[in-house]
N, C-alpha and C. Protein backbone atom coordinates (compact mmCIF):
# COMPACT_ATOMS: atom_id res chain seq x y z
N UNK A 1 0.85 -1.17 0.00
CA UNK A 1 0.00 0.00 0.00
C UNK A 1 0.90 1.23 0.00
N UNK A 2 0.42 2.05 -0.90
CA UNK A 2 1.42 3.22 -0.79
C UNK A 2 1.16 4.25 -0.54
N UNK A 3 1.55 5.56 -0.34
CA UNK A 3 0.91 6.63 0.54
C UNK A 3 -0.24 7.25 0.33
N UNK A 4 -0.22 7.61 -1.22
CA UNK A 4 -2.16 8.04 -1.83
C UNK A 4 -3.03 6.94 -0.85
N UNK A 5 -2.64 5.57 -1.33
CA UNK A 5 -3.79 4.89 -0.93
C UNK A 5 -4.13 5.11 0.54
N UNK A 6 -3.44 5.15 1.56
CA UNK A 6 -3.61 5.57 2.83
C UNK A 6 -3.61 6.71 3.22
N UNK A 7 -3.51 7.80 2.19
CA UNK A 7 -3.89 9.06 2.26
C UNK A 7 -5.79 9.22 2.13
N UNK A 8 -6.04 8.32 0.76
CA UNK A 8 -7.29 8.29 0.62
C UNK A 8 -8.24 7.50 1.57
N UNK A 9 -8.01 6.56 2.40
CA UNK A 9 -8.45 5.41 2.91
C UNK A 9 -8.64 6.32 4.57
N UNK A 10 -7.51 7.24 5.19
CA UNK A 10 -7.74 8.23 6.11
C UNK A 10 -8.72 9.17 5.60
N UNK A 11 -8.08 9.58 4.61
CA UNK A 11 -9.87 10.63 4.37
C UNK A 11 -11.17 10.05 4.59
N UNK A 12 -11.45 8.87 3.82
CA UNK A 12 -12.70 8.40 4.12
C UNK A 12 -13.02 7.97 5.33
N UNK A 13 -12.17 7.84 6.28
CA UNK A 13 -12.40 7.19 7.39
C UNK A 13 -12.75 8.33 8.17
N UNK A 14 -12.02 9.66 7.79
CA UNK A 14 -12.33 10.95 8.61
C UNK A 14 -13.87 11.51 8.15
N UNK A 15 -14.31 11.14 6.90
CA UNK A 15 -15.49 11.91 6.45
C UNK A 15 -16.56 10.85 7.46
N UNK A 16 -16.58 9.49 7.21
CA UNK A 16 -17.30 8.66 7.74
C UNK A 16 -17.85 9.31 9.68
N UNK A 17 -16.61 9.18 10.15
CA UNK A 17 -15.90 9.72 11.63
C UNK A 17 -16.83 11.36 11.77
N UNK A 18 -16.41 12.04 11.10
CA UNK A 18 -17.48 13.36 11.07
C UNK A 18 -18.77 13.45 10.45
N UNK A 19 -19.50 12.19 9.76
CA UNK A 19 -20.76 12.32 9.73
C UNK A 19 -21.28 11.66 10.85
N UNK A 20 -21.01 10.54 11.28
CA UNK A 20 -21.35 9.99 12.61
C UNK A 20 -21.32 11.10 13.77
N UNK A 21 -20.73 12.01 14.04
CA UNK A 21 -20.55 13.08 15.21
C UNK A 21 -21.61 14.12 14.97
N UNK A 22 -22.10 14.25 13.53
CA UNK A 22 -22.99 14.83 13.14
C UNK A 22 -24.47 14.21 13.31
N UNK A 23 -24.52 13.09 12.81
CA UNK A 23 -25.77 12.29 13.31
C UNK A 23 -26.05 12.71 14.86
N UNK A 24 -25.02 12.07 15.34
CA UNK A 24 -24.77 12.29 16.78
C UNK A 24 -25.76 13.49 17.29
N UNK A 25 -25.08 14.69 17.01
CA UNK A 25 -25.37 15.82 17.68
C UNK A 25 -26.92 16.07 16.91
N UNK A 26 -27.11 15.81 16.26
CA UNK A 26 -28.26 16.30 15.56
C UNK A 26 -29.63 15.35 15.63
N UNK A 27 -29.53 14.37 16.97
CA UNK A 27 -30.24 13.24 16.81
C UNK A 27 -31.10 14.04 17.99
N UNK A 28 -32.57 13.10 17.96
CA UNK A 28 -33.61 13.44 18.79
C UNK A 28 -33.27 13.22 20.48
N UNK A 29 -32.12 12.28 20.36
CA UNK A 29 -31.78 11.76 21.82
C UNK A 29 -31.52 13.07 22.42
N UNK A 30 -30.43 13.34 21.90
CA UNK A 30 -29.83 15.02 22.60
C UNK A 30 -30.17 16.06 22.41
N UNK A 31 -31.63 16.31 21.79
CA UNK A 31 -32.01 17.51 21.72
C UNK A 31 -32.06 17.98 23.28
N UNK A 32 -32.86 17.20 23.69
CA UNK A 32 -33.28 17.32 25.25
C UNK A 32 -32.25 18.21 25.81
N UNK A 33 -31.31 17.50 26.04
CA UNK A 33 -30.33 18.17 26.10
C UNK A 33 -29.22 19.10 26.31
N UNK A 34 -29.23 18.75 24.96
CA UNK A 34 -28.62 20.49 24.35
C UNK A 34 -29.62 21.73 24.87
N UNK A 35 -30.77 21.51 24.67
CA UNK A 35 -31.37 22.41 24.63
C UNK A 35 -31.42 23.22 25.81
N UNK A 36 -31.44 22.08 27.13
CA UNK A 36 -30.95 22.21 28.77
C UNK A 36 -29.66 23.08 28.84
N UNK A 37 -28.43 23.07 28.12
CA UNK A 37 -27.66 23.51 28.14
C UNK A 37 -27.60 24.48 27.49
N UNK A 38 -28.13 24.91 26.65
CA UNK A 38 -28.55 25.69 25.96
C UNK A 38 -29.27 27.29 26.29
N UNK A 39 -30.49 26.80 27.25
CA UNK A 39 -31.07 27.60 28.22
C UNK A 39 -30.67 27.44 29.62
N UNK A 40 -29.18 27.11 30.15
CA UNK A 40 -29.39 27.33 31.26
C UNK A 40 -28.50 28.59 31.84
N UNK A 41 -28.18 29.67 30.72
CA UNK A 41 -27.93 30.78 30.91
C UNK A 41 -28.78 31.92 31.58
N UNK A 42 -30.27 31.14 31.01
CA UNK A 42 -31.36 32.09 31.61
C UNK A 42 -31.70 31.60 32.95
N UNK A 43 -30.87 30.43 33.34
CA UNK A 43 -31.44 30.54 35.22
C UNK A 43 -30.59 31.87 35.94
N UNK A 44 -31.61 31.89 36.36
CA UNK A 44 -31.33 33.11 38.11
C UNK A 44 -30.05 32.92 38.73
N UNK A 45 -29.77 31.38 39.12
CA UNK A 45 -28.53 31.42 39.83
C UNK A 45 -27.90 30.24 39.43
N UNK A 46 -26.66 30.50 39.36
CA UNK A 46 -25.62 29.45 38.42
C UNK A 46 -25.63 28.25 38.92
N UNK A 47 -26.19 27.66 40.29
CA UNK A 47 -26.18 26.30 41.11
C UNK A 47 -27.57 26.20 40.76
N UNK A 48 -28.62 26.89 40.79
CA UNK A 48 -29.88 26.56 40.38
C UNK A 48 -30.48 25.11 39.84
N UNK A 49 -31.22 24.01 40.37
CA UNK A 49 -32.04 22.83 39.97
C UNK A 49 -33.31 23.66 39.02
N UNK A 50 -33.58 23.18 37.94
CA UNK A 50 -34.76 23.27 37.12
C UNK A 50 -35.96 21.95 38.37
N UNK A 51 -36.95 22.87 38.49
CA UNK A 51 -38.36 21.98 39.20
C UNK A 51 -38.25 21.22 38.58
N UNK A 52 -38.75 19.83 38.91
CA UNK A 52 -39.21 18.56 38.56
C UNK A 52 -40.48 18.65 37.42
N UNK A 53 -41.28 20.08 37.83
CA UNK A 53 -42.47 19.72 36.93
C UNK A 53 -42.00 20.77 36.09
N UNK A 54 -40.97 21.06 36.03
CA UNK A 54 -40.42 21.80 34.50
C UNK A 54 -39.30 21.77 33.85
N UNK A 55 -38.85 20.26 33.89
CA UNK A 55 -37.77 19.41 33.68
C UNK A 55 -38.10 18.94 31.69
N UNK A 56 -37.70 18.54 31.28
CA UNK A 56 -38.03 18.60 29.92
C UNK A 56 -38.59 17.00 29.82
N UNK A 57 -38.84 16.58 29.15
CA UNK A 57 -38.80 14.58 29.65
C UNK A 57 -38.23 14.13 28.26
N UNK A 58 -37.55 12.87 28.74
CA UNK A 58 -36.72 12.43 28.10
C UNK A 58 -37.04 11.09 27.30
């Protein structure tokens, strides 16, 4: 095997590798989430618990 070929054979393995991280992040599992992390700039105080009955469900 010579270097193109394992030049090309890393690329695909990197495109493969970054659509999976993309699935990933963009899947229904972690919206939840993200979205938690997302809004938890707008709590009051930085140690702050979100209530139980306004917890997102998972």
């Amino acid at each position: 095997m010579d270097y193109q070929t394992l030049r090309g054979v890393m690329t695909a393995l990197l495109l493969v590798l970054f659509i999976g991280v993309v699935w990933w992040a963009y899947g229904k599992r972690q919206q939840s989430r993200f979205d938690q992390a997302a809004n938890s700039i707008f709590d009051d105080e930085p140690g702050a618990k979100t209530p139980r009955s306004q917890e997102p469900k998972q």
